[in-house]
C-alpha atoms as a PDB file:
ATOM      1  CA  UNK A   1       0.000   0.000   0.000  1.00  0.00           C
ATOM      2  CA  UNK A   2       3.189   2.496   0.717  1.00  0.00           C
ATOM      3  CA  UNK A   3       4.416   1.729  -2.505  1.00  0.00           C
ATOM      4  CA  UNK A   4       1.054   2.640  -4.283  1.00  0.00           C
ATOM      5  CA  UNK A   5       0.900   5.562  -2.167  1.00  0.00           C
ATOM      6  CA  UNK A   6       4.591   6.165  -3.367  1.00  0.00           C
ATOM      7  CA  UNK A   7       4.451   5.533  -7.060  1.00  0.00           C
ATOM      8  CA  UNK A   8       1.278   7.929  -7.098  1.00  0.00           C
ATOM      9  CA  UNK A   9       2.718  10.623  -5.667  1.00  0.00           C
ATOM     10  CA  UNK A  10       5.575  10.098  -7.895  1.00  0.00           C
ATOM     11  CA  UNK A  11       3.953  10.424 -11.096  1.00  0.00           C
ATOM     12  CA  UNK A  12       1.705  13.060  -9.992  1.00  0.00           C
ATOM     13  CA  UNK A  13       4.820  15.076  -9.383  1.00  0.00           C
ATOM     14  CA  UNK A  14       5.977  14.547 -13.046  1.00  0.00           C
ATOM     15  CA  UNK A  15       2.192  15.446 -14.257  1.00  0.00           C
ATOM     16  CA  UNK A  16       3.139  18.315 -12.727  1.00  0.00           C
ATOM     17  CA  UNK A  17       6.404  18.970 -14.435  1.00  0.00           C
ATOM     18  CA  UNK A  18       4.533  17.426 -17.440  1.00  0.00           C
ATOM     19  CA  UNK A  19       1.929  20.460 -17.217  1.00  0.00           C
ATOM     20  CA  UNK A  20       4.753  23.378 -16.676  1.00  0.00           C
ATOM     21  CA  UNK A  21       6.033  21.872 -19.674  1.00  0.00           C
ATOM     22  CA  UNK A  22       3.381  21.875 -22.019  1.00  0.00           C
ATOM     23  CA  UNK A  23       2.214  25.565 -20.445  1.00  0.00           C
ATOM     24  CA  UNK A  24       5.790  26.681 -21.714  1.00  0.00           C
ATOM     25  CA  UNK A  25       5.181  25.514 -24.871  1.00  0.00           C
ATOM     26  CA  UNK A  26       2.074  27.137 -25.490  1.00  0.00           C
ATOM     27  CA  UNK A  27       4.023  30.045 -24.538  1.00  0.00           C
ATOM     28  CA  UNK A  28       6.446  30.054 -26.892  1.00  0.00           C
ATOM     29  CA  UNK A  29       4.410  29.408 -29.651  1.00  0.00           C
ATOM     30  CA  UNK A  30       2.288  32.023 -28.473  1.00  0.00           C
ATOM     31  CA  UNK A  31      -0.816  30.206 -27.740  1.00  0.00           C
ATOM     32  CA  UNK A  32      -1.518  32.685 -25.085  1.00  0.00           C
ATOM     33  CA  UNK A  33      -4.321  31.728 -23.460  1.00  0.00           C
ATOM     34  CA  UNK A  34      -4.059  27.756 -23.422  1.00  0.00           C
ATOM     35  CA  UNK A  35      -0.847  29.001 -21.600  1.00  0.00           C
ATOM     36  CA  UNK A  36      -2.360  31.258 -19.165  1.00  0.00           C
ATOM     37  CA  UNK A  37      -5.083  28.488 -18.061  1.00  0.00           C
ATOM     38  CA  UNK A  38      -2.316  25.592 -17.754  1.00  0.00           C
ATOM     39  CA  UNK A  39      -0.235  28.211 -15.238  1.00  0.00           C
ATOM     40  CA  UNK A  40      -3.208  29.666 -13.794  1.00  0.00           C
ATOM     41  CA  UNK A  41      -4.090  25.702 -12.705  1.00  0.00           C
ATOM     42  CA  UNK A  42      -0.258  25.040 -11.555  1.00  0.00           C
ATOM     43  CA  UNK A  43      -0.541  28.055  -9.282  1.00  0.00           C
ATOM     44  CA  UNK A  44      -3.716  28.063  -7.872  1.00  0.00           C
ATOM     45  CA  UNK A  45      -3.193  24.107  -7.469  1.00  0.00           C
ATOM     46  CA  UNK A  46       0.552  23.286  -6.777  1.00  0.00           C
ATOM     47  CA  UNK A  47       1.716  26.474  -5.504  1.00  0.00           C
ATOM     48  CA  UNK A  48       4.152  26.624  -8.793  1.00  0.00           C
ATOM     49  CA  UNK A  49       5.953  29.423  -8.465  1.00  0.00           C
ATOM     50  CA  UNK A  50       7.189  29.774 -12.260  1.00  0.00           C
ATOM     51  CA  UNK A  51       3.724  29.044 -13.157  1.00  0.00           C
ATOM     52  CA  UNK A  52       2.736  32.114 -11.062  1.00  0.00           C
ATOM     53  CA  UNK A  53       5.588  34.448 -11.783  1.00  0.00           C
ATOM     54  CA  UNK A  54       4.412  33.732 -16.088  1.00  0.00           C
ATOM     55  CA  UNK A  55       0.509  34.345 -15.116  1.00  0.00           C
ATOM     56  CA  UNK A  56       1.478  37.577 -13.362  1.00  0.00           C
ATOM     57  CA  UNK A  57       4.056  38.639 -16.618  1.00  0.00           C
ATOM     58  CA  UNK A  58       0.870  37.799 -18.925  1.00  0.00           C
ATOM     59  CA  UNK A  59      -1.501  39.795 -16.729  1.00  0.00           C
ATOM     60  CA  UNK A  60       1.379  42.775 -16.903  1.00  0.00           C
ATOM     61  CA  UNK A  61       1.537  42.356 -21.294  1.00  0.00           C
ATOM     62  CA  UNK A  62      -1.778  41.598 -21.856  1.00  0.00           C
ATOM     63  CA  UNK A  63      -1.040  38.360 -23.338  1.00  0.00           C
ATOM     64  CA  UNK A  64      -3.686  35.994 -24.204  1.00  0.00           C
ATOM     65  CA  UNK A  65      -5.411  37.668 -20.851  1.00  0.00           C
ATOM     66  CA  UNK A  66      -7.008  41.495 -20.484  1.00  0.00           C
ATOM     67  CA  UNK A  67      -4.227  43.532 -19.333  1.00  0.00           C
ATOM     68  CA  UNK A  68      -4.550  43.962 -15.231  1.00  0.00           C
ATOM     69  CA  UNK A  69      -1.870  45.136 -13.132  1.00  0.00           C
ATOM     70  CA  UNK A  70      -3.579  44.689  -9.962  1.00  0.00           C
ATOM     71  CA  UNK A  71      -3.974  40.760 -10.838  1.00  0.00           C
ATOM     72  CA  UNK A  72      -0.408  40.931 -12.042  1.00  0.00           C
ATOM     73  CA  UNK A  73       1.140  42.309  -8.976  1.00  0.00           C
ATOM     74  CA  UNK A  74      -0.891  39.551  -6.654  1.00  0.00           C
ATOM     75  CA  UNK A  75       0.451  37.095  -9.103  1.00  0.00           C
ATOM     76  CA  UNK A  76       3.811  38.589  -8.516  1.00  0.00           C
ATOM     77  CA  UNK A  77       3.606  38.806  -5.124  1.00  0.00           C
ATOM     78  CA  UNK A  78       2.809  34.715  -4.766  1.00  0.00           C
ATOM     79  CA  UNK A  79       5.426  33.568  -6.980  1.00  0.00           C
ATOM     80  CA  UNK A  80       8.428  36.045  -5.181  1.00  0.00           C
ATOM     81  CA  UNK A  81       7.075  34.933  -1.535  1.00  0.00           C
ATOM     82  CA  UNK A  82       7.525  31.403  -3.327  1.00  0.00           C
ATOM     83  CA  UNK A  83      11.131  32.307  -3.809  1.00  0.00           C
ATOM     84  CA  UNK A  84      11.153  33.439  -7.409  1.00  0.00           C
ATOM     85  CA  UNK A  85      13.686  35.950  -8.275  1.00  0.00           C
ATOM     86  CA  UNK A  86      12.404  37.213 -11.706  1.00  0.00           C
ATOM     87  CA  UNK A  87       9.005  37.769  -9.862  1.00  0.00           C
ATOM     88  CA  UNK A  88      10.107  40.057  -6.806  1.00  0.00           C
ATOM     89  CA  UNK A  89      11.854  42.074  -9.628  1.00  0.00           C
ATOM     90  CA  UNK A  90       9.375  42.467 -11.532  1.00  0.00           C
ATOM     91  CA  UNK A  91       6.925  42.928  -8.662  1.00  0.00           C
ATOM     92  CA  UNK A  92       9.482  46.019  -7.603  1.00  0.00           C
ATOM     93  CA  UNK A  93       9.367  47.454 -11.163  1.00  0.00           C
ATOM     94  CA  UNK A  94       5.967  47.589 -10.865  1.00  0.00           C
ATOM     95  CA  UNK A  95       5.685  48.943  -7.434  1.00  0.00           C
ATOM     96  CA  UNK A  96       8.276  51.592  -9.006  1.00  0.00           C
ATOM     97  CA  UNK A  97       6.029  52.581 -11.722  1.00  0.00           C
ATOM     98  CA  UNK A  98       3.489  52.929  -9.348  1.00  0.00           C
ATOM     99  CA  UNK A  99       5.617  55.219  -6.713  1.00  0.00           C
ATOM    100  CA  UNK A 100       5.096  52.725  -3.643  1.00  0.00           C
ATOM    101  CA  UNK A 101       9.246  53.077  -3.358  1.00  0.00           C
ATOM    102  CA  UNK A 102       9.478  51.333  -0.149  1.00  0.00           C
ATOM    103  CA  UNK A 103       7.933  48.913  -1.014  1.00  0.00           C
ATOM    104  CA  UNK A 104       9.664  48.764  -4.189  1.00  0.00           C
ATOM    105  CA  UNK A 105      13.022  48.889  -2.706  1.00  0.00           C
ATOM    106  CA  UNK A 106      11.605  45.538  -0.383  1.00  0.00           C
ATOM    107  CA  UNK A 107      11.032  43.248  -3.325  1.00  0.00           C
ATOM    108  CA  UNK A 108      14.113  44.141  -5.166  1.00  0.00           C
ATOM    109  CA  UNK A 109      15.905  43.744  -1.456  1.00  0.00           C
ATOM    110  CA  UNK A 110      14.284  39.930  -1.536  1.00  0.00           C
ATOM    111  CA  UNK A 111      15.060  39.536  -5.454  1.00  0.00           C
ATOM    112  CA  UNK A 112      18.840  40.437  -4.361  1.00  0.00           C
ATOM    113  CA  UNK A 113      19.355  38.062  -2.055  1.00  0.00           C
ATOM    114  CA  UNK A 114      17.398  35.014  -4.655  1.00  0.00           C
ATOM    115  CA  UNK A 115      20.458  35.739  -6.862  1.00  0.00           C
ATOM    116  CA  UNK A 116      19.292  38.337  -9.168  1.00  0.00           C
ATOM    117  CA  UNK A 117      21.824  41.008  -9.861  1.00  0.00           C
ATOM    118  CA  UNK A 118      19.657  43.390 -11.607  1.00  0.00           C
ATOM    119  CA  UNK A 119      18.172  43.776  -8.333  1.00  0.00           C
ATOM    120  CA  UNK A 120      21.406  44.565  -6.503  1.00  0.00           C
ATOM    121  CA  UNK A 121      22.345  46.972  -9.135  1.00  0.00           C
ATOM    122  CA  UNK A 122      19.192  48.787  -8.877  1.00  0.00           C
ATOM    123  CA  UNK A 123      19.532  48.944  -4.836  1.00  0.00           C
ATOM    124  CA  UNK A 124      22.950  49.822  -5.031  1.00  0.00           C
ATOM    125  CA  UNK A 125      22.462  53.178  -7.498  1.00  0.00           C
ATOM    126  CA  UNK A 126      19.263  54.126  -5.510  1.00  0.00           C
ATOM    127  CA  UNK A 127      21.320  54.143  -2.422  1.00  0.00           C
ATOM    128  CA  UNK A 128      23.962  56.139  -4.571  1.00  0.00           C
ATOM    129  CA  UNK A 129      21.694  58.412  -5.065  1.00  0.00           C
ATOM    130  CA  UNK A 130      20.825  59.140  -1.812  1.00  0.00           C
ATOM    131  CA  UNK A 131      24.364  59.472  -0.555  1.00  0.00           C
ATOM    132  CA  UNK A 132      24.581  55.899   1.899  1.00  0.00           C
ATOM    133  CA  UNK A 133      27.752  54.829   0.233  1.00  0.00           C
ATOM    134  CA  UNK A 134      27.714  52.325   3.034  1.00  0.00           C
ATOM    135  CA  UNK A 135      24.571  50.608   1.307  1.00  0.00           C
ATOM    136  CA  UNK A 136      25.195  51.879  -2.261  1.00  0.00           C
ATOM    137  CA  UNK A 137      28.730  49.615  -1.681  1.00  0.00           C
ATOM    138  CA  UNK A 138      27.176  46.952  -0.235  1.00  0.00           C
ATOM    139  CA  UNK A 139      24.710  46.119  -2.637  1.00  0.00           C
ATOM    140  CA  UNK A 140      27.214  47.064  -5.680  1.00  0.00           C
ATOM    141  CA  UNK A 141      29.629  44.137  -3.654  1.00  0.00           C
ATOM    142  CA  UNK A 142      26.504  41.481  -3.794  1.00  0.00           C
ATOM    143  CA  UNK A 143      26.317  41.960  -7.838  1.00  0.00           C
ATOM    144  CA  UNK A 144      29.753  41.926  -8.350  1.00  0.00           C
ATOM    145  CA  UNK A 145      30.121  38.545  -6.251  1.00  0.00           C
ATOM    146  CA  UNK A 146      27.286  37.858  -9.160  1.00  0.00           C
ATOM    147  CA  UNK A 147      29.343  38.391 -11.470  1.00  0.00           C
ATOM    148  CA  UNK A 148      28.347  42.010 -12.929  1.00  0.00           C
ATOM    149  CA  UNK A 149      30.535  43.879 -14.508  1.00  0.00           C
ATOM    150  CA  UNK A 150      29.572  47.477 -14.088  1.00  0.00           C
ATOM    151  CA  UNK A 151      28.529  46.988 -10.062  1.00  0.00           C
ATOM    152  CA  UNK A 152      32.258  45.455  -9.778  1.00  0.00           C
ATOM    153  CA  UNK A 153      33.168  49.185 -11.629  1.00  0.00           C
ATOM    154  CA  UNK A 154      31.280  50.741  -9.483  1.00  0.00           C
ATOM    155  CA  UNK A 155      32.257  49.214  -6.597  1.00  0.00           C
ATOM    156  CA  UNK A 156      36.167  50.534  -7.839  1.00  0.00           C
ATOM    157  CA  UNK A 157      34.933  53.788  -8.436  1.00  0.00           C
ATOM    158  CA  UNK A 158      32.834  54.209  -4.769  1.00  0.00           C
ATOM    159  CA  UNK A 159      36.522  53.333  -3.052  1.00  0.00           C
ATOM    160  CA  UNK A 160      38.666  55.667  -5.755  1.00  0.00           C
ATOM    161  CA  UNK A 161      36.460  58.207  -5.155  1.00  0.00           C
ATOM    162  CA  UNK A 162      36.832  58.567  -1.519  1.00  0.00           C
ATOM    163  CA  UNK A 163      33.309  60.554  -1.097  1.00  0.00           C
ATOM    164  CA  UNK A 164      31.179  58.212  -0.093  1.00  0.00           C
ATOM    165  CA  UNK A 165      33.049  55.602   1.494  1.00  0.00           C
ATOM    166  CA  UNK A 166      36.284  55.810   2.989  1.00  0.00           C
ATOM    167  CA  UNK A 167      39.252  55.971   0.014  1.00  0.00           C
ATOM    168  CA  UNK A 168      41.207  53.115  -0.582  1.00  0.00           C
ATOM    169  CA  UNK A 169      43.034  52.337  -4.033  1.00  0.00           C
ATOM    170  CA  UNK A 170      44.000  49.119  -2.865  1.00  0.00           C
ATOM    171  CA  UNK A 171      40.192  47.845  -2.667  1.00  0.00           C
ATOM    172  CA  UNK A 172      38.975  49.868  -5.662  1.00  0.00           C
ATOM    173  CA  UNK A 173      42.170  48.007  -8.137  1.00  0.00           C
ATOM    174  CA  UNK A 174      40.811  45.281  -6.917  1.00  0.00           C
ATOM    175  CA  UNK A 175      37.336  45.931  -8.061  1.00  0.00           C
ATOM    176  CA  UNK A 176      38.148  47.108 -11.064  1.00  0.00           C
ATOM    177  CA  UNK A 177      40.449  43.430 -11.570  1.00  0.00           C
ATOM    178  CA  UNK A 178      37.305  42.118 -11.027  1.00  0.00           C
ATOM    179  CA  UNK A 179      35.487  43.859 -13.394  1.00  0.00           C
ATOM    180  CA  UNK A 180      38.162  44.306 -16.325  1.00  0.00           C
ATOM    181  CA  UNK A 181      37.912  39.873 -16.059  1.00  0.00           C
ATOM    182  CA  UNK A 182      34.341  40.832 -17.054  1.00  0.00           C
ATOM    183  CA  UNK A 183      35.867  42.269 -19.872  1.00  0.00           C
ATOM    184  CA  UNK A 184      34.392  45.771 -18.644  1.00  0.00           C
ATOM    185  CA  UNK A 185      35.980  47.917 -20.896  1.00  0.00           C
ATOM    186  CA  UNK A 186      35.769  51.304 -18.375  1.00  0.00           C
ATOM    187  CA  UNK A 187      37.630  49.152 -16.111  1.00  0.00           C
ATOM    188  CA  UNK A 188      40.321  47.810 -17.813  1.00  0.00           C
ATOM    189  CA  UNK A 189      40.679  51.615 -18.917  1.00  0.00           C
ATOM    190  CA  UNK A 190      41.310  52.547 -15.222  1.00  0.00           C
ATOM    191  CA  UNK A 191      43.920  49.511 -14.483  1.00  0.00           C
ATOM    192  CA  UNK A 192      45.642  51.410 -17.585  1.00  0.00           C
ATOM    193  CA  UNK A 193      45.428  54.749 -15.733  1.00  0.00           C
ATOM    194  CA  UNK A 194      46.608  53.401 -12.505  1.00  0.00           C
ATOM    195  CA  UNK A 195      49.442  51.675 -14.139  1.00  0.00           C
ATOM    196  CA  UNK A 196      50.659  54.508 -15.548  1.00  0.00           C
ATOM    197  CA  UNK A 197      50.650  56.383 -12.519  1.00  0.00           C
ATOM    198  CA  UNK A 198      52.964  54.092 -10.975  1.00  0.00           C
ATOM    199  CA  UNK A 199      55.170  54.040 -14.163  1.00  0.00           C
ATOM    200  CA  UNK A 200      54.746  50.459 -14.924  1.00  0.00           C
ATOM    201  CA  UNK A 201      54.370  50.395 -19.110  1.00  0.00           C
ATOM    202  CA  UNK A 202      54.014  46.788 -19.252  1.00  0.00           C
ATOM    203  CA  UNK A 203      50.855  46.736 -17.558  1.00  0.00           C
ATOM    204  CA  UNK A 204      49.240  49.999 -19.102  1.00  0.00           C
ATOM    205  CA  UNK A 205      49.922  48.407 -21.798  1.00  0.00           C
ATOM    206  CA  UNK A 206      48.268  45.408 -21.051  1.00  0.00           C
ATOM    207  CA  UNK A 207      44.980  46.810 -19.537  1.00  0.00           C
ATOM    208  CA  UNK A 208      44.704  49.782 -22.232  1.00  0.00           C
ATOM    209  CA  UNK A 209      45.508  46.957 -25.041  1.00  0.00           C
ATOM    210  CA  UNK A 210      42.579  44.564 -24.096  1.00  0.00           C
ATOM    211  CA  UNK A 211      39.847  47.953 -23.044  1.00  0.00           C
ATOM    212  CA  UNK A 212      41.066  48.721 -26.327  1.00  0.00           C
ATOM    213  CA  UNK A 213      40.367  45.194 -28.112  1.00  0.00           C
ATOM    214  CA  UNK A 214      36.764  45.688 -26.327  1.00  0.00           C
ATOM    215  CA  UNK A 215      36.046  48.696 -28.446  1.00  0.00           C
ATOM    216  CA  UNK A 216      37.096  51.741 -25.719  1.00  0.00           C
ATOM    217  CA  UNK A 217      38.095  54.375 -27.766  1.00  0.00           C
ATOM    218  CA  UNK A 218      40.129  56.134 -25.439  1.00  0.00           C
ATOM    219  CA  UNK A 219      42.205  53.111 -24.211  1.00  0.00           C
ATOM    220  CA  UNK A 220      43.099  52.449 -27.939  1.00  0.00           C
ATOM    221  CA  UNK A 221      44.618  55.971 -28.195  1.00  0.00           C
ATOM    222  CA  UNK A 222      46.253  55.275 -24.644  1.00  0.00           C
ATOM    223  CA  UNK A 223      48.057  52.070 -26.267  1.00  0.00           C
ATOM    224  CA  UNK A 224      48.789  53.902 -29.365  1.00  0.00           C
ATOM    225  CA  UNK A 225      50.832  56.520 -27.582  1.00  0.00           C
ATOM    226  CA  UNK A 226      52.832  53.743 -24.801  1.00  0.00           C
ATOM    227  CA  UNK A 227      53.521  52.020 -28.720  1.00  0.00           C
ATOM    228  CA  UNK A 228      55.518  55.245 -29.829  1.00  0.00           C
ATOM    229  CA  UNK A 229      57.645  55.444 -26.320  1.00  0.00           C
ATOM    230  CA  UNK A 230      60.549  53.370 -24.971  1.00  0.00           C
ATOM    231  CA  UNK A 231      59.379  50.725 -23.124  1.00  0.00           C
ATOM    232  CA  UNK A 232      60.168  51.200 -18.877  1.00  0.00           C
ATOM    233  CA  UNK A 233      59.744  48.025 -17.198  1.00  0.00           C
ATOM    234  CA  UNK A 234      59.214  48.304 -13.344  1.00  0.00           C
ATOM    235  CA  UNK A 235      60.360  46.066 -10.994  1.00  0.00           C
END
C-alpha cells in the first residue's frame, strides 16, 4: 500500500512537471491563453511558483489575458514569496512605476538576495543616489560577487572616489580586476590609468591593449601613444 501511495505521488509530481512543460510551450508558440489556463491551474493548485511568476508577466503584457496590473502584482507577489527571483523584480518594477518606493526597494531587497543582480544593481544606485555609500557599496559588492561587470566598476569607483566611502586604491584596483575579467571595458581603462601612474608600461599596456580590443576608444589611443615610447619596465 506504501508503494502505491509512493508511485502515485511520484507520477503526480511529473504530471506536474509534465503540465509546466506543455504551459511553456504554449508560450512560446504564443498560444496565449491555453498558456495562461495551464499556469493559472499550476498556481492556484501546486503552488508553482514559475507558473505564477508567467501568469502575473501575462496579466502585466496583456497576453492571451485582459491587461490587469492589480492581478499581475498579486500574481507577482505569490510567486516572489515562493522564492522566485524574476518575480520580486518584476513585482518592484511595478511597485516603481506605481511610486510605492518602499515597497519597491523591499522586493528588489528579496530579489537580491534570490540571486538576481539586476536587483542589486538597482539597490545599489538608488542608495547612490541618496548618498549611503555604506549601502550603495554593499549592494554594488553582492552583484559583483554575481558576477556584474559594471557593479564590480562601481564598486572601484565608490573606493577611488573617496566621497562616499572611505578611500582606498588598494580595494577599488581590486574591483576594477574584477570587473576588467568581465571584460568591462571602463575598467580595464582605469587599471591602464593606474598603471601609468605608478610608471609600470608593461601593464598599461596590457589593460589599455585589451579595453582597447573591447572597443574603448580612449584606451586604444592610450596604447597607441605607450607604442611610440621606450618601453620602462618596473620592478
Amino acid at each position: 500500500m506504501k508503494k502505491l501511495f509512493l508511485c502515485i505521488s511520484i507520477c503526480l509530481s511529473f504530471a506536474f512537471s509534465a503540465s509546466l512543460d506543455e504551459g511553456l510551450g504554449r508560450y512560446e508558440a504564443q498560444n496565449y491563453t491555453q498558456a495562461a489556463t495551464i499556469f493559472y491551474d499550476l498556481c492556484q493548485q501546486s503552488n508553482n511558483a514559475k507558473a505564477c511568476f508567467f501568469l502575473g508577466f501575462m496579466y502585466e503584457s496583456a497576453q492571451g489575458v485582459d491587461k490587469d496590473e492589480t492581478k499581475a502584482k498579486s500574481y507577482y507577489e505569490k510567486a516572489c514569496q515562493l522564492k522566485q527571483a524574476n518575480a520580486c523584480f518584476n513585482l518592484a518594477l511595478l511597485l516603481d512605476k506605481n511610486r510605492q518606493n518602499k515597497q519597491a526597494d523591499l522586493s528588489f531587497y528579496q530579489a537580491c538576495v534570490l540571486g538576481h543582480k539586476d536587483s542589486c544593481v538597482n539597490l545599489g544606485l538608488r542608495y547612490e543616489a541618496q548618498e549611503d555609500g555604506s549601502l550603495a557599496l554593499d549592494f554594488f559588492q553582492r552583484a559583483c560577487k554575481l558576477k556584474d561587470a559594471a557593479a564590480c566598476f562601481k564598486q572601484g569607483l565608490l573606493y577611488e572616489d573617496g566621497i562616499l566611502v572611505r578611500q582606498n586604491a588598494q580595494l577599488a584596483s581590486r574591483a576594477f580586476t574584477s570587473s576588467c575579467e568581465l571584460n568591462y571595458a571602463p575598467a580595464c581603462y582605469a587599471l591602464g590609468k593606474i598603471a601609468l601612474e605608478k610608471k609600470n608600461q608593461a601593464d598599461a599596456k596590457k589593460y589599455f591593449g585589451k579595453a582597447c580590443d573591447l572597443t574603448h576608444l580612449n584606451s586604444c589611443e592610450e596604447y597607441k601613444k605607450l607604442n611610440t615610447q621606450p618601453s620602462v619596465m618596473m620592478n
